[in-house]
PDB file of N, CA and C in Angstrom:
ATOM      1  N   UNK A   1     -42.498  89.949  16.833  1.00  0.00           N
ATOM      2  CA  UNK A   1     -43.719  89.288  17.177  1.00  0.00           C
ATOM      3  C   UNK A   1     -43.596  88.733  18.591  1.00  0.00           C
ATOM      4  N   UNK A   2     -44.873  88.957  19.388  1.00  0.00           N
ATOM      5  CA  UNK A   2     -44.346  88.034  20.482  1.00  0.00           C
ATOM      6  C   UNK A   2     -46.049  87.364  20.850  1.00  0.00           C
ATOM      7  N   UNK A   3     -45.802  86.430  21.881  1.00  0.00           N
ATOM      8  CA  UNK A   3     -46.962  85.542  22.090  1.00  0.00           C
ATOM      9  C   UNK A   3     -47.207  85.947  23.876  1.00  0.00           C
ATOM     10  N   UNK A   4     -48.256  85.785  24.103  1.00  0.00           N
ATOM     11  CA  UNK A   4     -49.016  85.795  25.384  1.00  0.00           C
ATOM     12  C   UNK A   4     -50.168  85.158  25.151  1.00  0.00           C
ATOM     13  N   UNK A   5     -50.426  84.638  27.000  1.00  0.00           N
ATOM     14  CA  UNK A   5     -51.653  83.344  27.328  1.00  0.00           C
ATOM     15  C   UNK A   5     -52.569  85.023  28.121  1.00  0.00           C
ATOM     16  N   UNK A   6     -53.803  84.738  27.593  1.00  0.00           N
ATOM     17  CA  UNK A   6     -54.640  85.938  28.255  1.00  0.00           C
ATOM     18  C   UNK A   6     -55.945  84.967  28.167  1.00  0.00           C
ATOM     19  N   UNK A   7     -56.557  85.321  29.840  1.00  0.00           N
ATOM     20  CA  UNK A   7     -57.564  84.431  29.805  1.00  0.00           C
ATOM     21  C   UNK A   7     -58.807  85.688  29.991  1.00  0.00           C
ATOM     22  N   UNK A   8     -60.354  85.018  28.729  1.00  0.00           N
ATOM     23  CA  UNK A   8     -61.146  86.041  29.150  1.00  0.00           C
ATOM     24  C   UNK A   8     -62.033  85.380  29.396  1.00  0.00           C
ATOM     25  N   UNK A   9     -63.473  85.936  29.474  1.00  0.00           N
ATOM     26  CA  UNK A   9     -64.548  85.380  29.850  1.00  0.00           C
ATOM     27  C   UNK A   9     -65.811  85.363  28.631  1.00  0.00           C
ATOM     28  N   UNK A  10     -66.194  84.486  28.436  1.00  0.00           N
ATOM     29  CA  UNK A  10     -66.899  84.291  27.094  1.00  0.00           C
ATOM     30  C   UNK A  10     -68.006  83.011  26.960  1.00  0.00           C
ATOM     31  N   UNK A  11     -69.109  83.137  25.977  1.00  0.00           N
ATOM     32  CA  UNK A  11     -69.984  82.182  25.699  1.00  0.00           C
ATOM     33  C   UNK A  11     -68.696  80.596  25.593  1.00  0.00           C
ATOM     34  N   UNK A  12     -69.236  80.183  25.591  1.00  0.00           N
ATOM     35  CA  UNK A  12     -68.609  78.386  25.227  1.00  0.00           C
ATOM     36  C   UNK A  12     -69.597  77.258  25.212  1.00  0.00           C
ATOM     37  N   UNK A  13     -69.281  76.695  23.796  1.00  0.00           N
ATOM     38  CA  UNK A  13     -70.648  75.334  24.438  1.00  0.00           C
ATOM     39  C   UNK A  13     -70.063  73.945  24.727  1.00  0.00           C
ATOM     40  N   UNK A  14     -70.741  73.189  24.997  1.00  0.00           N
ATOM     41  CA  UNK A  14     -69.874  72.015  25.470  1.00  0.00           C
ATOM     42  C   UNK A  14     -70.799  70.861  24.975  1.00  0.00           C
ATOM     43  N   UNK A  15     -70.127  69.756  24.092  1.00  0.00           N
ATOM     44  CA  UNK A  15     -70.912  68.497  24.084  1.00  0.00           C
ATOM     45  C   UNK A  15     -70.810  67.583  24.952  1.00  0.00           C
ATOM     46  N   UNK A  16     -71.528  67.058  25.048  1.00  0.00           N
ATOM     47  CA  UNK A  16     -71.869  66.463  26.669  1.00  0.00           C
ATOM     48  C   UNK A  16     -72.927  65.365  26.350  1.00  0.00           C
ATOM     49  N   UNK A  17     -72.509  63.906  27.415  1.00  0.00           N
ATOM     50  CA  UNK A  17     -73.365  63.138  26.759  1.00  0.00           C
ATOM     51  C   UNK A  17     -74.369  63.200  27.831  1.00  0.00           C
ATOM     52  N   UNK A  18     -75.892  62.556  27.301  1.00  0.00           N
ATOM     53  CA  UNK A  18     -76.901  63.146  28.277  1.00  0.00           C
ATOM     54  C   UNK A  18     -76.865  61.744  29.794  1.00  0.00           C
ATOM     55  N   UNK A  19     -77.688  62.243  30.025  1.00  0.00           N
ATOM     56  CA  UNK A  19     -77.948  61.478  31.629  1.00  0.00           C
ATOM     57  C   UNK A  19     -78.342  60.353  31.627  1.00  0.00           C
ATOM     58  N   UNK A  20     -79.044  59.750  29.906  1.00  0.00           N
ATOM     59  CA  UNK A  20     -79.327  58.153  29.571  1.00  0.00           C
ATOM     60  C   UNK A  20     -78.061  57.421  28.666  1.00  0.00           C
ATOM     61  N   UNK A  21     -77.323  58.381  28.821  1.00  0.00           N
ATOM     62  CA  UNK A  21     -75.991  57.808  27.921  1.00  0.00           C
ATOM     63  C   UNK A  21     -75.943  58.537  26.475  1.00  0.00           C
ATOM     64  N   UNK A  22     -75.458  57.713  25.822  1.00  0.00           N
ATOM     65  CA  UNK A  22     -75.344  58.209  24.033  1.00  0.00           C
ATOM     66  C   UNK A  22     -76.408  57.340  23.493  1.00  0.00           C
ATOM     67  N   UNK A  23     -77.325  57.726  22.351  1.00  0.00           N
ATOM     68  CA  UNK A  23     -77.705  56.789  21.181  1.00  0.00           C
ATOM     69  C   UNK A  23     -77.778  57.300  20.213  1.00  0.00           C
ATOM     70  N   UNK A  24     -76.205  56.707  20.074  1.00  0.00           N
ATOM     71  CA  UNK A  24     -75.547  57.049  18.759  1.00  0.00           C
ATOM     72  C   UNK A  24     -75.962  55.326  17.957  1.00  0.00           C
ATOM     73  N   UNK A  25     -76.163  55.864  16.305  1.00  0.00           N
ATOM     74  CA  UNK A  25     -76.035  54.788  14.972  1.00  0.00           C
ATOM     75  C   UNK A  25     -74.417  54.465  14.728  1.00  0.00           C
ATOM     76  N   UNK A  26     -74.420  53.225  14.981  1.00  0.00           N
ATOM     77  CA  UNK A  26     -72.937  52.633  13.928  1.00  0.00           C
ATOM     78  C   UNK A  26     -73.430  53.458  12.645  1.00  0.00           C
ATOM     79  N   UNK A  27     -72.128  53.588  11.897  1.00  0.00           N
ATOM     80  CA  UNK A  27     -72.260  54.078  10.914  1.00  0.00           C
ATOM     81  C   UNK A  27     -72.936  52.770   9.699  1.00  0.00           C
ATOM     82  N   UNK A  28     -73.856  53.156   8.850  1.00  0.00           N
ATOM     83  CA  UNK A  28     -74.277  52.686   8.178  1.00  0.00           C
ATOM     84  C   UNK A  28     -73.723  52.328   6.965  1.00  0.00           C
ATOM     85  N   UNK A  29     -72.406  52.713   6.804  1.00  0.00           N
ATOM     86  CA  UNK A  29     -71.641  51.894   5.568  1.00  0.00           C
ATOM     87  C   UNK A  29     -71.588  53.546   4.611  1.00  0.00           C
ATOM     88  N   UNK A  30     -70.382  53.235   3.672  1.00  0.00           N
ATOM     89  CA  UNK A  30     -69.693  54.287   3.081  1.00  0.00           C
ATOM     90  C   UNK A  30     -68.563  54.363   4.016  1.00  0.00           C
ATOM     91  N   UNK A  31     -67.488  55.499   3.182  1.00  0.00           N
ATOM     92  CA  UNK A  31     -66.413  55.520   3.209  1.00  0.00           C
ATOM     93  C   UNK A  31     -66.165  57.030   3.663  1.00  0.00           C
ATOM     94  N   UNK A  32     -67.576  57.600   3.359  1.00  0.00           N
ATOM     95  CA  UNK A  32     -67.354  59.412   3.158  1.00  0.00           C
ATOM     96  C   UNK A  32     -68.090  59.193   4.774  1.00  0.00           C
ATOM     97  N   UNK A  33     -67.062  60.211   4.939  1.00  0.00           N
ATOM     98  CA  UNK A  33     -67.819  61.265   6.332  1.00  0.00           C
ATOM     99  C   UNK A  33     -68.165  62.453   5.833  1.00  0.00           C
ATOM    100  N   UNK A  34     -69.285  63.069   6.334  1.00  0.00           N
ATOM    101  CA  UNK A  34     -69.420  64.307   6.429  1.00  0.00           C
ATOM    102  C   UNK A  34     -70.204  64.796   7.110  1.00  0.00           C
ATOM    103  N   UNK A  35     -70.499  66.139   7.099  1.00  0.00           N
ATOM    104  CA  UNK A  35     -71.447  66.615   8.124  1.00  0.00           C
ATOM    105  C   UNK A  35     -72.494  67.891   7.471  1.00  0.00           C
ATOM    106  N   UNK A  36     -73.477  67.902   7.128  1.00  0.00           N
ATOM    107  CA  UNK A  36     -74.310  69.063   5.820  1.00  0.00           C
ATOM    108  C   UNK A  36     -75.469  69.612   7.041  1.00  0.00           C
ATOM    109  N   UNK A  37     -75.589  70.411   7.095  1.00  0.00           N
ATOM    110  CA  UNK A  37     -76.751  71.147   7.207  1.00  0.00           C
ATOM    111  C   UNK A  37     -77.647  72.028   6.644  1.00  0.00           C
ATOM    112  N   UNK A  38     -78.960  71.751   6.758  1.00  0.00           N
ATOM    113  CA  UNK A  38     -80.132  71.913   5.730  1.00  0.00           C
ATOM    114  C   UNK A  38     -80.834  72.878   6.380  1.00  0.00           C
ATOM    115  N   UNK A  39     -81.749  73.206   5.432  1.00  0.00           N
ATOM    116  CA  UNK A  39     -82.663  74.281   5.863  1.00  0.00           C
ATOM    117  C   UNK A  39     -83.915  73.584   5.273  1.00  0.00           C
ATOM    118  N   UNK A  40     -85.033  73.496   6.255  1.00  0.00           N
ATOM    119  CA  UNK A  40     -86.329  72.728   6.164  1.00  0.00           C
ATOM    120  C   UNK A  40     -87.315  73.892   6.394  1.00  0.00           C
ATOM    121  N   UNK A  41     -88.357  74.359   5.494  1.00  0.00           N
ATOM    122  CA  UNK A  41     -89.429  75.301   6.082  1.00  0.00           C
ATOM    123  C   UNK A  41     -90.703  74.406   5.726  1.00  0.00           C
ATOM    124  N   UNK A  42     -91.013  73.363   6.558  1.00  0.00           N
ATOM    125  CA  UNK A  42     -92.106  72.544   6.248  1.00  0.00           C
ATOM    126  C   UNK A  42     -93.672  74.001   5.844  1.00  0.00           C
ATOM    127  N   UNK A  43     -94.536  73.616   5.257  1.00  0.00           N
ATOM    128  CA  UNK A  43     -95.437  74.789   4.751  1.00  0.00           C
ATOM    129  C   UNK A  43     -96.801  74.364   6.050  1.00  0.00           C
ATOM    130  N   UNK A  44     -96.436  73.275   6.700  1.00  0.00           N
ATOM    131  CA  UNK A  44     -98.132  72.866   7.486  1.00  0.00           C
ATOM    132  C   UNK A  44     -97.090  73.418   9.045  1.00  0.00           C
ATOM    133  N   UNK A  45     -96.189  73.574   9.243  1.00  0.00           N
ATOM    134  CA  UNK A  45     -95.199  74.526  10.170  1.00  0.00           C
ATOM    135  C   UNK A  45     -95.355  76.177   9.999  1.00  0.00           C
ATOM    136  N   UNK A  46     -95.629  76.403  11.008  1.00  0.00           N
ATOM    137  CA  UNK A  46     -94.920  77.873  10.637  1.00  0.00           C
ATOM    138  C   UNK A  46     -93.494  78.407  11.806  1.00  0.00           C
ATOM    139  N   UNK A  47     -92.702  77.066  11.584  1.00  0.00           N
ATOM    140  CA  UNK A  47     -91.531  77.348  12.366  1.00  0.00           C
ATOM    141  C   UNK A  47     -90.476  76.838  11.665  1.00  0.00           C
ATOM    142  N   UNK A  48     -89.495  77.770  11.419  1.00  0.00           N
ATOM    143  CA  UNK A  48     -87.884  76.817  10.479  1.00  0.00           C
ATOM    144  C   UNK A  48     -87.485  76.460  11.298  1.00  0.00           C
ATOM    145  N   UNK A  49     -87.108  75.199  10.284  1.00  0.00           N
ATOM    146  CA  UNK A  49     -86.050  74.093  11.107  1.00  0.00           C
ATOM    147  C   UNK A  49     -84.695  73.585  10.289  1.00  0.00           C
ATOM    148  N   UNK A  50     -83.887  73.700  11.001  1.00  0.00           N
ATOM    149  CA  UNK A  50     -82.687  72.994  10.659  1.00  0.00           C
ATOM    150  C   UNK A  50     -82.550  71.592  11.244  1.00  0.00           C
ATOM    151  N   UNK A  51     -81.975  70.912  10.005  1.00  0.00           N
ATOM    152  CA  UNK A  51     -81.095  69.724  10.242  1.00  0.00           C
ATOM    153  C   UNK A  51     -79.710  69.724   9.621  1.00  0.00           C
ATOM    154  N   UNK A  52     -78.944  69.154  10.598  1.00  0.00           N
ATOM    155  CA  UNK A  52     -77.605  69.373  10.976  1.00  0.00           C
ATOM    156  C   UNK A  52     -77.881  67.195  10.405  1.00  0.00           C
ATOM    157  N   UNK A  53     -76.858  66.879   9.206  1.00  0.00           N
ATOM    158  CA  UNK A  53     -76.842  65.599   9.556  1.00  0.00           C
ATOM    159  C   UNK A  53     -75.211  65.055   9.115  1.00  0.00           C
ATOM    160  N   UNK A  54     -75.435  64.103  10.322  1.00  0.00           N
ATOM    161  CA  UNK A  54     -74.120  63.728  10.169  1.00  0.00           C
ATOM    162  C   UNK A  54     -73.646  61.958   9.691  1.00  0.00           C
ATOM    163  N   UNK A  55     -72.573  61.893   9.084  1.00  0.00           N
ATOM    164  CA  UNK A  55     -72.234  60.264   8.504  1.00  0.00           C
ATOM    165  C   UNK A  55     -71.120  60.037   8.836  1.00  0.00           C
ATOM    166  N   UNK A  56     -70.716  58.630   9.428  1.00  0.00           N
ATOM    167  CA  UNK A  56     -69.436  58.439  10.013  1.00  0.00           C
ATOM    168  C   UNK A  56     -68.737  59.964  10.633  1.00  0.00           C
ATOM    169  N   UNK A  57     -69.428  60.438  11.444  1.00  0.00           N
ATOM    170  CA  UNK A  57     -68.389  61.946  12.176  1.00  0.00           C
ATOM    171  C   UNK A  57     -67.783  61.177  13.278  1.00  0.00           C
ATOM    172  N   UNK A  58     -67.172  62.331  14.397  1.00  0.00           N
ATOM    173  CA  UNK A  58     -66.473  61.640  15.333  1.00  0.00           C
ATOM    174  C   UNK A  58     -67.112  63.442  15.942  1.00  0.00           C
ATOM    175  N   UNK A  59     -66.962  63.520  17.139  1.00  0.00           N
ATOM    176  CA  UNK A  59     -67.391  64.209  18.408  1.00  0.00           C
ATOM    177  C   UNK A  59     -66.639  65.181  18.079  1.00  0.00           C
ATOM    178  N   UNK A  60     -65.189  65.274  18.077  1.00  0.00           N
ATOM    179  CA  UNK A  60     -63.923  66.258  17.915  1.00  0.00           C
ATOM    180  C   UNK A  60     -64.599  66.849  16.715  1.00  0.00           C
ATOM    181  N   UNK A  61     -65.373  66.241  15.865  1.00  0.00           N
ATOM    182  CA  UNK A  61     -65.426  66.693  14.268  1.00  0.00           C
ATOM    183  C   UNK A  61     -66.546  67.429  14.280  1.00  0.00           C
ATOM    184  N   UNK A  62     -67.332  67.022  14.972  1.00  0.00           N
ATOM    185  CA  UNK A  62     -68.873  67.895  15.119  1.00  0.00           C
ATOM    186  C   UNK A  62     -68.608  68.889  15.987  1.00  0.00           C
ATOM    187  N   UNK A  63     -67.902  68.922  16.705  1.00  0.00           N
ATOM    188  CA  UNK A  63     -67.372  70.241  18.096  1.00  0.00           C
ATOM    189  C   UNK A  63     -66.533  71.422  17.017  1.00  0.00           C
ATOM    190  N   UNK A  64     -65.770  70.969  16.239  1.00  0.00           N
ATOM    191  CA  UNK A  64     -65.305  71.684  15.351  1.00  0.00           C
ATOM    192  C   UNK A  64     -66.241  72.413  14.236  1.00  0.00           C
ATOM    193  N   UNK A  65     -66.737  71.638  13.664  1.00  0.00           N
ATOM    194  CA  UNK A  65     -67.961  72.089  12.708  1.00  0.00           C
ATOM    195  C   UNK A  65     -68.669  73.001  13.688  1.00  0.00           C
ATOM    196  N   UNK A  66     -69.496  72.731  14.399  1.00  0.00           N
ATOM    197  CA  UNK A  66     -70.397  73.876  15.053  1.00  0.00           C
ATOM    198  C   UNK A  66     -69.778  74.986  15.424  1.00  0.00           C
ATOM    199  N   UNK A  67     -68.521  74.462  15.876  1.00  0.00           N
ATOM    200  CA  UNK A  67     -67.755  76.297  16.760  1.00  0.00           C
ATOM    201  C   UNK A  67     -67.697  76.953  15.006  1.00  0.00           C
ATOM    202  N   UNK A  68     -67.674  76.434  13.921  1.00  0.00           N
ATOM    203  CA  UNK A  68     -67.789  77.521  12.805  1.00  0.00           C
ATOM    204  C   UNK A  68     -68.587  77.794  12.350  1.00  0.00           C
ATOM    205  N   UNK A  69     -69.975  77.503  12.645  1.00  0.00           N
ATOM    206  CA  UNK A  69     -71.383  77.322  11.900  1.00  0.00           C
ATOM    207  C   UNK A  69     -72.015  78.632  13.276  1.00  0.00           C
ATOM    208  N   UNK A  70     -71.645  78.465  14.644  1.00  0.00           N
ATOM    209  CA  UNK A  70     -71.962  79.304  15.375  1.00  0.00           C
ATOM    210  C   UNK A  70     -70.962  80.397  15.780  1.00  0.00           C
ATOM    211  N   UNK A  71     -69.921  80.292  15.398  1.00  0.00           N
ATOM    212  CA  UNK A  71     -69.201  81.563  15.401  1.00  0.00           C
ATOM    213  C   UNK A  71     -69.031  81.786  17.171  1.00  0.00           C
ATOM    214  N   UNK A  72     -68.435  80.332  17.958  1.00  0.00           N
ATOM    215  CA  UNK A  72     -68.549  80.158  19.190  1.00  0.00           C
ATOM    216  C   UNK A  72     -67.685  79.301  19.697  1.00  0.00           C
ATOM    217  N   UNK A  73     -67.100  78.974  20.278  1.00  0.00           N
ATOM    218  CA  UNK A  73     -65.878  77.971  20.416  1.00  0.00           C
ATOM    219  C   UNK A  73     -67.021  76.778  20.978  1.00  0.00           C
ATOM    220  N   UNK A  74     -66.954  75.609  20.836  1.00  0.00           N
ATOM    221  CA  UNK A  74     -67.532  74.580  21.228  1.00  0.00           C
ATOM    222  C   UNK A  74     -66.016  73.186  21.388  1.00  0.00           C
ATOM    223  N   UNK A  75     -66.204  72.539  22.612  1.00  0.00           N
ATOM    224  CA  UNK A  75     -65.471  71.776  23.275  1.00  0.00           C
ATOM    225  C   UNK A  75     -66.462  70.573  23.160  1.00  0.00           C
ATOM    226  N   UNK A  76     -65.921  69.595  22.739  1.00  0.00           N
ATOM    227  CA  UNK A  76     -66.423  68.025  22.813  1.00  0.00           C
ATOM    228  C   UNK A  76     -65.776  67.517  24.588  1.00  0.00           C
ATOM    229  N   UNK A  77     -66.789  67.300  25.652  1.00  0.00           N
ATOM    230  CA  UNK A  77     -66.164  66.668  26.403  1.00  0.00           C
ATOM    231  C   UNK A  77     -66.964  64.987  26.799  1.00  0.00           C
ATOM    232  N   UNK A  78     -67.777  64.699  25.799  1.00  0.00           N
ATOM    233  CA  UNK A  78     -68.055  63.146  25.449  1.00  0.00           C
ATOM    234  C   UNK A  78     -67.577  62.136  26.009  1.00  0.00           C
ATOM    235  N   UNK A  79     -66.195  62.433  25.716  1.00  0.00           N
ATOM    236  CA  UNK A  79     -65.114  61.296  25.776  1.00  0.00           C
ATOM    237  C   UNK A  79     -65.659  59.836  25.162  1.00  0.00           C
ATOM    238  N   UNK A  80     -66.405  59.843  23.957  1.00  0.00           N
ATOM    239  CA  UNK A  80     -67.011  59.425  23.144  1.00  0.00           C
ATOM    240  C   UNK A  80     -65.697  58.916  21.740  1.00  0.00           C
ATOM    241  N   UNK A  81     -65.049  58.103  21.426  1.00  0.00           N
ATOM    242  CA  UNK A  81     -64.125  58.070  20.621  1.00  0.00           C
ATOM    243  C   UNK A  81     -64.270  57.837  18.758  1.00  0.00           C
ATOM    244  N   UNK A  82     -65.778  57.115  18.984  1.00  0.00           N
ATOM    245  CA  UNK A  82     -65.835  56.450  17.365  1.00  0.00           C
ATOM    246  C   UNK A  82     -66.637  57.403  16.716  1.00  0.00           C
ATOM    247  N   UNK A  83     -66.446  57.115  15.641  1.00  0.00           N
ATOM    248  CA  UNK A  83     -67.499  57.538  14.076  1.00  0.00           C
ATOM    249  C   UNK A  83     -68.638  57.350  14.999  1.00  0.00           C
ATOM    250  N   UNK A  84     -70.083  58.094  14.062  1.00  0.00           N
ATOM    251  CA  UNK A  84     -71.110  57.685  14.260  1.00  0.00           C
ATOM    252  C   UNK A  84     -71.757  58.408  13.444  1.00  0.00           C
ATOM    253  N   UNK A  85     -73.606  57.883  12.870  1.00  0.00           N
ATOM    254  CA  UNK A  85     -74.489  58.563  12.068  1.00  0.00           C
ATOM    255  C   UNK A  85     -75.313  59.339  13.012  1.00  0.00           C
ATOM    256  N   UNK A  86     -76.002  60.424  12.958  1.00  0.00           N
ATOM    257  CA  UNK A  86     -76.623  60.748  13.723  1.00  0.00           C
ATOM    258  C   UNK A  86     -77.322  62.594  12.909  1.00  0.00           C
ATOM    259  N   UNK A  87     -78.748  62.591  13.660  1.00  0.00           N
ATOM    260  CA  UNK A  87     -78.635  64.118  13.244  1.00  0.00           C
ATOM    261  C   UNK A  87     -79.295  64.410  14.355  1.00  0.00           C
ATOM    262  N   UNK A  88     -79.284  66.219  14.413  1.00  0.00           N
ATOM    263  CA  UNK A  88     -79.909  67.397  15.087  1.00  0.00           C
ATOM    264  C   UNK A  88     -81.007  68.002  14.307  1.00  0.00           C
ATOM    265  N   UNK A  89     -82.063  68.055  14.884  1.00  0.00           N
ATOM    266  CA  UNK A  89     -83.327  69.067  14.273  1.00  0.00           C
ATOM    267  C   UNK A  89     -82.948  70.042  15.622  1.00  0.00           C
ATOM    268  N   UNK A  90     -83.475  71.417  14.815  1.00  0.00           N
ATOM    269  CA  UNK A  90     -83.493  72.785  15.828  1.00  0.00           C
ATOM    270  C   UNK A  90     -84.389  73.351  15.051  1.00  0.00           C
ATOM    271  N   UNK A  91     -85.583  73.513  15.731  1.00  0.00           N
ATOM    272  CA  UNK A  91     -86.823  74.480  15.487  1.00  0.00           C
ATOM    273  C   UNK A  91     -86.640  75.836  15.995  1.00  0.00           C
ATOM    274  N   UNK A  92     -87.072  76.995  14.945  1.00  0.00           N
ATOM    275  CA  UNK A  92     -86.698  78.130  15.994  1.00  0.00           C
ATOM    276  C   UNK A  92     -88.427  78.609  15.448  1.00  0.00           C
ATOM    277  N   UNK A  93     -88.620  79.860  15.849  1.00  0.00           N
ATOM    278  CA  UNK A  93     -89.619  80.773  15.632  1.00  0.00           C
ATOM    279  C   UNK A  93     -89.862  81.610  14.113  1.00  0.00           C
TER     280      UNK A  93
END
């Protein structure tokens, strides 16, 4: 067996906090973290939407979750350290 560093060129996403800062929720109490994503087809919509929601996560944990949900490497560069509640809606067509 042997090992080699080979660098290629590829999609990557990056979390990144925006240009007004973070507004992130303290976590709201519980012990469980997790992170679930749903599938919403409201009927007065005619667009699906996902929600991605998260409880006590941490940045590293949501960067991880997505690079497997998108089949994409995703990098937390936040530099964001604590838990937090929070979700994502994504409307598509």
């Amino acid at each position: 067996m042997k090992v080699r560093r080979e660098t290629r060129e590829g999609n990557v996403y990056a979390l990144v906090v925006a240009k007004n800062g973070p507004k992130l929720k303290e976590p709201a109490g519980g012990d469980q973290s997790f992170i679930r994503l749903a599938r919403y087809d409201p009927p007065e919509r005619p667009t699906l939407t996902y929600v991605l929601y998260c409880q006590k996560t941490s940045m590293p944990h949501l960067a991880e979750q997505l690079a497997g949900e998108l089949s994409t490497p995703v990098v937390d560069r936040t530099e964001i350290k604590r838990d937090f509640d929070f979700r994502f809606v994504c409307q598509g067509r």
